[in-house]
Structure formats: C-alpha cells, structure tokens
PDB file of N, CA and C in Angstrom:
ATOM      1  N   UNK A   1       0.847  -1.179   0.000  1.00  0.00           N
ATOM      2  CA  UNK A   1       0.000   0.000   0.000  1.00  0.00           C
ATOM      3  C   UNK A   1       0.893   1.243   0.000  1.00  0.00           C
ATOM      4  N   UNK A   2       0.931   2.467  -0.764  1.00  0.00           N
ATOM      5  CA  UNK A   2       1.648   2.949  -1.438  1.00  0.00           C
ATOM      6  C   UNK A   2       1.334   4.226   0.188  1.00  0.00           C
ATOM      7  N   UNK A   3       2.214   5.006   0.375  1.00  0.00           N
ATOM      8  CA  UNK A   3       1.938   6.101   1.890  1.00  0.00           C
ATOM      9  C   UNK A   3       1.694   7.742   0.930  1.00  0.00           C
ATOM     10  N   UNK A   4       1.117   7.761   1.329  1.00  0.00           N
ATOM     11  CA  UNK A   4       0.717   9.413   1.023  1.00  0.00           C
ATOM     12  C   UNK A   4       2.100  10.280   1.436  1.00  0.00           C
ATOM     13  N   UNK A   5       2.150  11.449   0.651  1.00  0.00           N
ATOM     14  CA  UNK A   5       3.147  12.149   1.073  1.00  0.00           C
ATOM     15  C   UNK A   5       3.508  12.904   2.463  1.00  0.00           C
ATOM     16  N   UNK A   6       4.214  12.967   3.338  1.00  0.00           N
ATOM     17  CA  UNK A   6       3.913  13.771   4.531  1.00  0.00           C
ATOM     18  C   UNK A   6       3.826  15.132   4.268  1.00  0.00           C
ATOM     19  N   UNK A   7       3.253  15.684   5.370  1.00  0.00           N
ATOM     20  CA  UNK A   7       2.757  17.263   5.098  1.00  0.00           C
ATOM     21  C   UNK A   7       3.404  17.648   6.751  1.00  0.00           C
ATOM     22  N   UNK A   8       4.202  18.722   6.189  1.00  0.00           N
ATOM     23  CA  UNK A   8       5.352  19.330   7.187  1.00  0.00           C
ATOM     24  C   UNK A   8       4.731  20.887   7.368  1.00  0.00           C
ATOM     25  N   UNK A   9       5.015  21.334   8.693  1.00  0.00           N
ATOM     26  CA  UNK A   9       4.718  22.254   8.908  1.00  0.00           C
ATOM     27  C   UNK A   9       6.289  23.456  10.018  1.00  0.00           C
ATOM     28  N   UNK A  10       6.286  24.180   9.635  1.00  0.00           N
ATOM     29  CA  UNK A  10       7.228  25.298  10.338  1.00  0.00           C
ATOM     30  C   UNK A  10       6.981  26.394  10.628  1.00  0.00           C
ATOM     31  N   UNK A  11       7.536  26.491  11.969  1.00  0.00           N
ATOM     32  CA  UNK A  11       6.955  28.367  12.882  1.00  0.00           C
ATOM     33  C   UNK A  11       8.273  28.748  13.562  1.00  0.00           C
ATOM     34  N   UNK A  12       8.504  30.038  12.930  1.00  0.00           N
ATOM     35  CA  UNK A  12       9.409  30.532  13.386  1.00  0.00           C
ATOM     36  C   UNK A  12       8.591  31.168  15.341  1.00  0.00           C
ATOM     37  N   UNK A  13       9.586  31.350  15.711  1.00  0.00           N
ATOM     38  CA  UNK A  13       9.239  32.180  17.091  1.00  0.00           C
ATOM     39  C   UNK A  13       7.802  32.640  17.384  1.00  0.00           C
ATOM     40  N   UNK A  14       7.757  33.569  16.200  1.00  0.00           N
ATOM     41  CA  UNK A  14       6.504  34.993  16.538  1.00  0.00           C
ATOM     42  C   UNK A  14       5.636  34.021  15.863  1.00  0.00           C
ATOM     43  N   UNK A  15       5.584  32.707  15.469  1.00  0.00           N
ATOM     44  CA  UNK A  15       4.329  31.950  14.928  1.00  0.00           C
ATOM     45  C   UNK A  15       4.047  31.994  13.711  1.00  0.00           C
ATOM     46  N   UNK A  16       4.981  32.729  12.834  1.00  0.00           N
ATOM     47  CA  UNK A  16       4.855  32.451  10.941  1.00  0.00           C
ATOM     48  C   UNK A  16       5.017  31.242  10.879  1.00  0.00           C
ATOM     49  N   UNK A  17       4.247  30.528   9.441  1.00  0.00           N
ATOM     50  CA  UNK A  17       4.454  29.349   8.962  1.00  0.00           C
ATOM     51  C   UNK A  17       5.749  29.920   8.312  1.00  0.00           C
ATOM     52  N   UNK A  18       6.790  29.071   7.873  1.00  0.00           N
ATOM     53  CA  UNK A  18       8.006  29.018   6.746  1.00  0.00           C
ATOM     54  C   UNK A  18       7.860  27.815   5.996  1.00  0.00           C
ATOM     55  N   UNK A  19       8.166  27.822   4.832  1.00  0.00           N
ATOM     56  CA  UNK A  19       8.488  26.850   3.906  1.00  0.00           C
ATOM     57  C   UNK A  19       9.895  26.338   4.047  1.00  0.00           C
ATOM     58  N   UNK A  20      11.175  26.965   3.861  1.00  0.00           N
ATOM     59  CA  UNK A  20      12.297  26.321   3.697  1.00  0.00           C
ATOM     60  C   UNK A  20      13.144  27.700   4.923  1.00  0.00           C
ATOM     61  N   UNK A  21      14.071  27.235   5.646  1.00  0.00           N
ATOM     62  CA  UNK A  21      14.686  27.753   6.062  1.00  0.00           C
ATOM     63  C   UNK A  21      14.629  27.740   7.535  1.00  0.00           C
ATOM     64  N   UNK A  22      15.424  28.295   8.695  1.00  0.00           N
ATOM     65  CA  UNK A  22      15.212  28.100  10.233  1.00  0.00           C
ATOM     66  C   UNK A  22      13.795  28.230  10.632  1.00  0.00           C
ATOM     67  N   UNK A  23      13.442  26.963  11.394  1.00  0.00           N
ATOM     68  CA  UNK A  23      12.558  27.374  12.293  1.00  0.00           C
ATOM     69  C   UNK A  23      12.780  26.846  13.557  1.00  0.00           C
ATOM     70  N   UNK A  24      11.840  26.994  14.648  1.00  0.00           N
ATOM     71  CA  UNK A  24      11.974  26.965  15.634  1.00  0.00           C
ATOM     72  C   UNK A  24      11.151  25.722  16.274  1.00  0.00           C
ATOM     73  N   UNK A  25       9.995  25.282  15.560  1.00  0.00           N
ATOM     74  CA  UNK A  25       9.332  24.100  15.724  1.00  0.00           C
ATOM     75  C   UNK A  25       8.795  23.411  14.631  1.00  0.00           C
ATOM     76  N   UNK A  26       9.282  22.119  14.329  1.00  0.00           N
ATOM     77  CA  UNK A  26       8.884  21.881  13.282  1.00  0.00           C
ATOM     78  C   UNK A  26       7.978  20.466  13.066  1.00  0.00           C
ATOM     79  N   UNK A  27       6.553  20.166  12.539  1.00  0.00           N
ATOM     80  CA  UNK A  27       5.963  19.594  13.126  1.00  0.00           C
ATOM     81  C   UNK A  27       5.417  18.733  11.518  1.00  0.00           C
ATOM     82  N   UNK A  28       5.721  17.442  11.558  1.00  0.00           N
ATOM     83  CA  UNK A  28       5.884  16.320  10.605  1.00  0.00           C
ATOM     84  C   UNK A  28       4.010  15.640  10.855  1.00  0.00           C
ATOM     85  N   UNK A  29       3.474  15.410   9.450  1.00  0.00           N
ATOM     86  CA  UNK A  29       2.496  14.329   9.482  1.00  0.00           C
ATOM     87  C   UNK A  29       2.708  13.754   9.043  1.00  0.00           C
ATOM     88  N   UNK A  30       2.330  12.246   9.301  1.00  0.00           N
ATOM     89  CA  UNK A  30       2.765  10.914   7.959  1.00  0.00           C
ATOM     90  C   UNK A  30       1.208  10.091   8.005  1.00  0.00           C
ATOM     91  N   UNK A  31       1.155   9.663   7.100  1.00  0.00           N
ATOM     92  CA  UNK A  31      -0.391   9.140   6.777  1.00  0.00           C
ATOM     93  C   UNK A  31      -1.278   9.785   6.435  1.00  0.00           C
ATOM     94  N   UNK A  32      -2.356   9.593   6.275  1.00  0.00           N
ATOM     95  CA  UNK A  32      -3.211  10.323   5.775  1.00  0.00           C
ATOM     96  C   UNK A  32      -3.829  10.952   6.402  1.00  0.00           C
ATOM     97  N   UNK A  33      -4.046  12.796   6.247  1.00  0.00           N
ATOM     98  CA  UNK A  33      -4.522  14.188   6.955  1.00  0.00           C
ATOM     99  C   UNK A  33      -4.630  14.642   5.431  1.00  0.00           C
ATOM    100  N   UNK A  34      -5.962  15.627   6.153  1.00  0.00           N
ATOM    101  CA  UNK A  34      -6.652  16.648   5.374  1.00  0.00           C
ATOM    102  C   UNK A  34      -5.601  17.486   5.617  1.00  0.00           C
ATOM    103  N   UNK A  35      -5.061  17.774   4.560  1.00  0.00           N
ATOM    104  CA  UNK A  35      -4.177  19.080   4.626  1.00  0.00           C
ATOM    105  C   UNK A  35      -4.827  20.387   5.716  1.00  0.00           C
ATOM    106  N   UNK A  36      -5.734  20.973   5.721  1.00  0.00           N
ATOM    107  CA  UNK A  36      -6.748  21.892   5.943  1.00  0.00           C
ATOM    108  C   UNK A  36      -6.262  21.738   7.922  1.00  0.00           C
ATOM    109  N   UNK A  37      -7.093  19.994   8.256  1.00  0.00           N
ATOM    110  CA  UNK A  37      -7.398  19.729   9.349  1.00  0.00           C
ATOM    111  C   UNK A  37      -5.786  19.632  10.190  1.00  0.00           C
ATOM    112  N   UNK A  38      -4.989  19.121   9.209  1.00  0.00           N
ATOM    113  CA  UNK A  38      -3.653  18.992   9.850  1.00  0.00           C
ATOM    114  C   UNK A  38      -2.707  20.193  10.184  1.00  0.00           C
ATOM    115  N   UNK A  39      -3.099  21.595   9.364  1.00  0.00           N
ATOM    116  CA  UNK A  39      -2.412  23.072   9.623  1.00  0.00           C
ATOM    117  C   UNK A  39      -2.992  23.395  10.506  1.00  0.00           C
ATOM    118  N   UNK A  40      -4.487  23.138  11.052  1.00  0.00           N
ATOM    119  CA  UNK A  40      -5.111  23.675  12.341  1.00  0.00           C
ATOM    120  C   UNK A  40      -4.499  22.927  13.148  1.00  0.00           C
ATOM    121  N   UNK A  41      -4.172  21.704  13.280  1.00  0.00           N
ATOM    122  CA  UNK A  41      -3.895  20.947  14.673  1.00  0.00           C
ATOM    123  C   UNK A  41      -2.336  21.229  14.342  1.00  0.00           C
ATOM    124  N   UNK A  42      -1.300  21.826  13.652  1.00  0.00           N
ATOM    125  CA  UNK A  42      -0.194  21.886  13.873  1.00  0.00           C
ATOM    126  C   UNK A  42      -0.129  23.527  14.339  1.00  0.00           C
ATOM    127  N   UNK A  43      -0.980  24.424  14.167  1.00  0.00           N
ATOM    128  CA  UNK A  43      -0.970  25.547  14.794  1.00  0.00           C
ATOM    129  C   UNK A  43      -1.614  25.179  16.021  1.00  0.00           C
ATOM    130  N   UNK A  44      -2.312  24.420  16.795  1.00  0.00           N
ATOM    131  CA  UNK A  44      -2.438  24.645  18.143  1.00  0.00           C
ATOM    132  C   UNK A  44      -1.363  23.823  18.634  1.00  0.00           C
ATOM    133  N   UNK A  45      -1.184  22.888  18.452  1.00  0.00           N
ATOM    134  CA  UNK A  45       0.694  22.790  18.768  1.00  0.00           C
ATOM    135  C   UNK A  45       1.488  23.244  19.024  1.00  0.00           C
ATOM    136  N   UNK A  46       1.321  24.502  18.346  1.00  0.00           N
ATOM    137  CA  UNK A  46       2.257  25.486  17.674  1.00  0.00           C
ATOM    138  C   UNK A  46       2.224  26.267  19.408  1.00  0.00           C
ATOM    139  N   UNK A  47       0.820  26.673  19.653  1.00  0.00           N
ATOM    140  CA  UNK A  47       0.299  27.161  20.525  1.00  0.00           C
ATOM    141  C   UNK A  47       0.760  26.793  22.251  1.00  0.00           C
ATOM    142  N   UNK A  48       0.557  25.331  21.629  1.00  0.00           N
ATOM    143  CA  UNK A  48       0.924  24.368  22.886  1.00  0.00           C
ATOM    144  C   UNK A  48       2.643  24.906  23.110  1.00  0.00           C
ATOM    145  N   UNK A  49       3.205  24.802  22.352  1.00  0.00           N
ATOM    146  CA  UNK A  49       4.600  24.581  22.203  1.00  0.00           C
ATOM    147  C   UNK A  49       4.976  25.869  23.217  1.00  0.00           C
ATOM    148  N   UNK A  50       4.570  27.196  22.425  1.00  0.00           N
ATOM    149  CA  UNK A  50       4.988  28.057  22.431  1.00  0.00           C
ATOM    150  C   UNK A  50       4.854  28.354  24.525  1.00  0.00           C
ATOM    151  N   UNK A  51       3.736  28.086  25.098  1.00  0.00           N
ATOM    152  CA  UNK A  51       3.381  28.370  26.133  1.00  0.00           C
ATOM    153  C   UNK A  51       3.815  27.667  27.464  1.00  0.00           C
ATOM    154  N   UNK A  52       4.813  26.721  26.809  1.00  0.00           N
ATOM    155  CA  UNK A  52       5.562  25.718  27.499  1.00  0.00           C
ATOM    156  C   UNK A  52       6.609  26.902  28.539  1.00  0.00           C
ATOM    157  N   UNK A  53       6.842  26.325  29.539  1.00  0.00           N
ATOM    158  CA  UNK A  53       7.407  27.230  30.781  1.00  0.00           C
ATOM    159  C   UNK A  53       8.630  27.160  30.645  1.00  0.00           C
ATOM    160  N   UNK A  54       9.228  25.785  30.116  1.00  0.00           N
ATOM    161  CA  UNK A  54      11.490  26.050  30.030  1.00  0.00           C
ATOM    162  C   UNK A  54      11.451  25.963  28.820  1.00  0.00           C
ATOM    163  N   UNK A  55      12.651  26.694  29.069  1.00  0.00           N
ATOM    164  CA  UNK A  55      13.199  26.206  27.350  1.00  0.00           C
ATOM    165  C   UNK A  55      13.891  24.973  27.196  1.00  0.00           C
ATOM    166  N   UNK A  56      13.853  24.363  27.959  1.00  0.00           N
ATOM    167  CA  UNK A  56      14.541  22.741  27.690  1.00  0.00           C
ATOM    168  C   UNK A  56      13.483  22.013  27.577  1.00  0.00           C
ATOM    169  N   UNK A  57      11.953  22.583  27.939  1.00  0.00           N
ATOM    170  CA  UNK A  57      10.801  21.462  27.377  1.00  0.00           C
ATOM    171  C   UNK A  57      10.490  21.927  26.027  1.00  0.00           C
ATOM    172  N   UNK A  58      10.292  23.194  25.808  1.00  0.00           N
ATOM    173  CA  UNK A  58      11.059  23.588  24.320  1.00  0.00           C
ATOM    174  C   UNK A  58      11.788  23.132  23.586  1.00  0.00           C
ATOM    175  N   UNK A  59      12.730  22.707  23.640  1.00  0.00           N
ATOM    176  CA  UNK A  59      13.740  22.418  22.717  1.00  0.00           C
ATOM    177  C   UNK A  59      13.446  20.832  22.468  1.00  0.00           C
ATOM    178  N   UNK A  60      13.217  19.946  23.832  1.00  0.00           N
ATOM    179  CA  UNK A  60      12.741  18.380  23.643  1.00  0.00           C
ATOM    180  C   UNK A  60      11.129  18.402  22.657  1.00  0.00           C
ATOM    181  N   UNK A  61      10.604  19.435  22.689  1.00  0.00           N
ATOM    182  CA  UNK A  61       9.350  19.263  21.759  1.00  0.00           C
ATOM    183  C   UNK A  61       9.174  19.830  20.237  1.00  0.00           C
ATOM    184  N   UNK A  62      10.543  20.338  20.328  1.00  0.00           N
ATOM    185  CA  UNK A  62      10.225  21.699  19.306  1.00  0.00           C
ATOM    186  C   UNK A  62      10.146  20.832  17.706  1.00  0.00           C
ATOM    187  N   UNK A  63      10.470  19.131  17.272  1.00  0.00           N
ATOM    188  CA  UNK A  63      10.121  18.503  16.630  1.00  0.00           C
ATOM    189  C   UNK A  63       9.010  17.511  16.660  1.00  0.00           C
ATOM    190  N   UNK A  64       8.009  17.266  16.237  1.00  0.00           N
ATOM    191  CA  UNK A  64       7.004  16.945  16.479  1.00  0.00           C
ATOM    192  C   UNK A  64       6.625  15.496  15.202  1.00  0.00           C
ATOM    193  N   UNK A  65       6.094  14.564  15.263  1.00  0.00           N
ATOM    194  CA  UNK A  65       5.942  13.432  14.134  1.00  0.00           C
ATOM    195  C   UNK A  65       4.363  13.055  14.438  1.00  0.00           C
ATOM    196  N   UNK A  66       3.282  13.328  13.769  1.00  0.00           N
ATOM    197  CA  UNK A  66       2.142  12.660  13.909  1.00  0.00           C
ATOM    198  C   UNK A  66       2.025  11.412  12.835  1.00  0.00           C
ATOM    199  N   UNK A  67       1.440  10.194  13.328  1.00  0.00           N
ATOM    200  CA  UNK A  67       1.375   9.244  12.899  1.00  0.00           C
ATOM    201  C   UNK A  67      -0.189   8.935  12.738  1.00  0.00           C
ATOM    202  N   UNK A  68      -0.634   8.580  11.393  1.00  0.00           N
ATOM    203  CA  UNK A  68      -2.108   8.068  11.537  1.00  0.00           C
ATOM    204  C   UNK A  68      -1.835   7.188  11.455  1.00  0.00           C
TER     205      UNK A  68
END
C-alpha cells in the first residue's frame, strides 16, 4: 500500500508558517490528513509549544511526528 506524502509544517518564534529555512518548531504528518485539518492541529501545537514554561521542554518538543 503505497503512503501518502507527509505534510510538514514550520513556525518561526513569533508563529509564521516558513516553507524552507530556520525554524523553531517543526511539526511532521505521515499518513493520511486533510491538509486543511492537519495546519489547524499543527498551529495549536504550535500554541501548545509556544506556552511551554522552560526552554529545555522547548527544545525536547520543538520537533514533532504525527502518525495516523
């Protein structure tokens, strides 16, 4: 059974998406997601991430892999 492409997502600091270049959290889907449904749940992530209290739970989260 052939895998759908993953759909990657990146936020710099202040919460821009980026396409290519530094970011600060970067958050991987593999399997199959609605593109649409998977940018909302990687921006509250995003959200989650950001509101985290150290920066060493930061840095252990700041890559992310969802698996369907």
């Amino acid at each position: 059974m052939p895998m759908s492409p993953a759909l990657r997502f990146a936020f710099t600091a202040d919460g821009r998406l980026v396409a290519d270049g530094p970011a600060e959290m970067k958050i991987t889907y593999l399997g199959r997601f609605n593109r649409k449904s998977a940018e909302a749940d990687a921006r509250r992530r995003f959200e989650e991430w950001q509101s985290l209290p150290s920066p060493l739970s930061r840095r252990w989260a700041s890559n992310q892999v969802v698996v369907s």
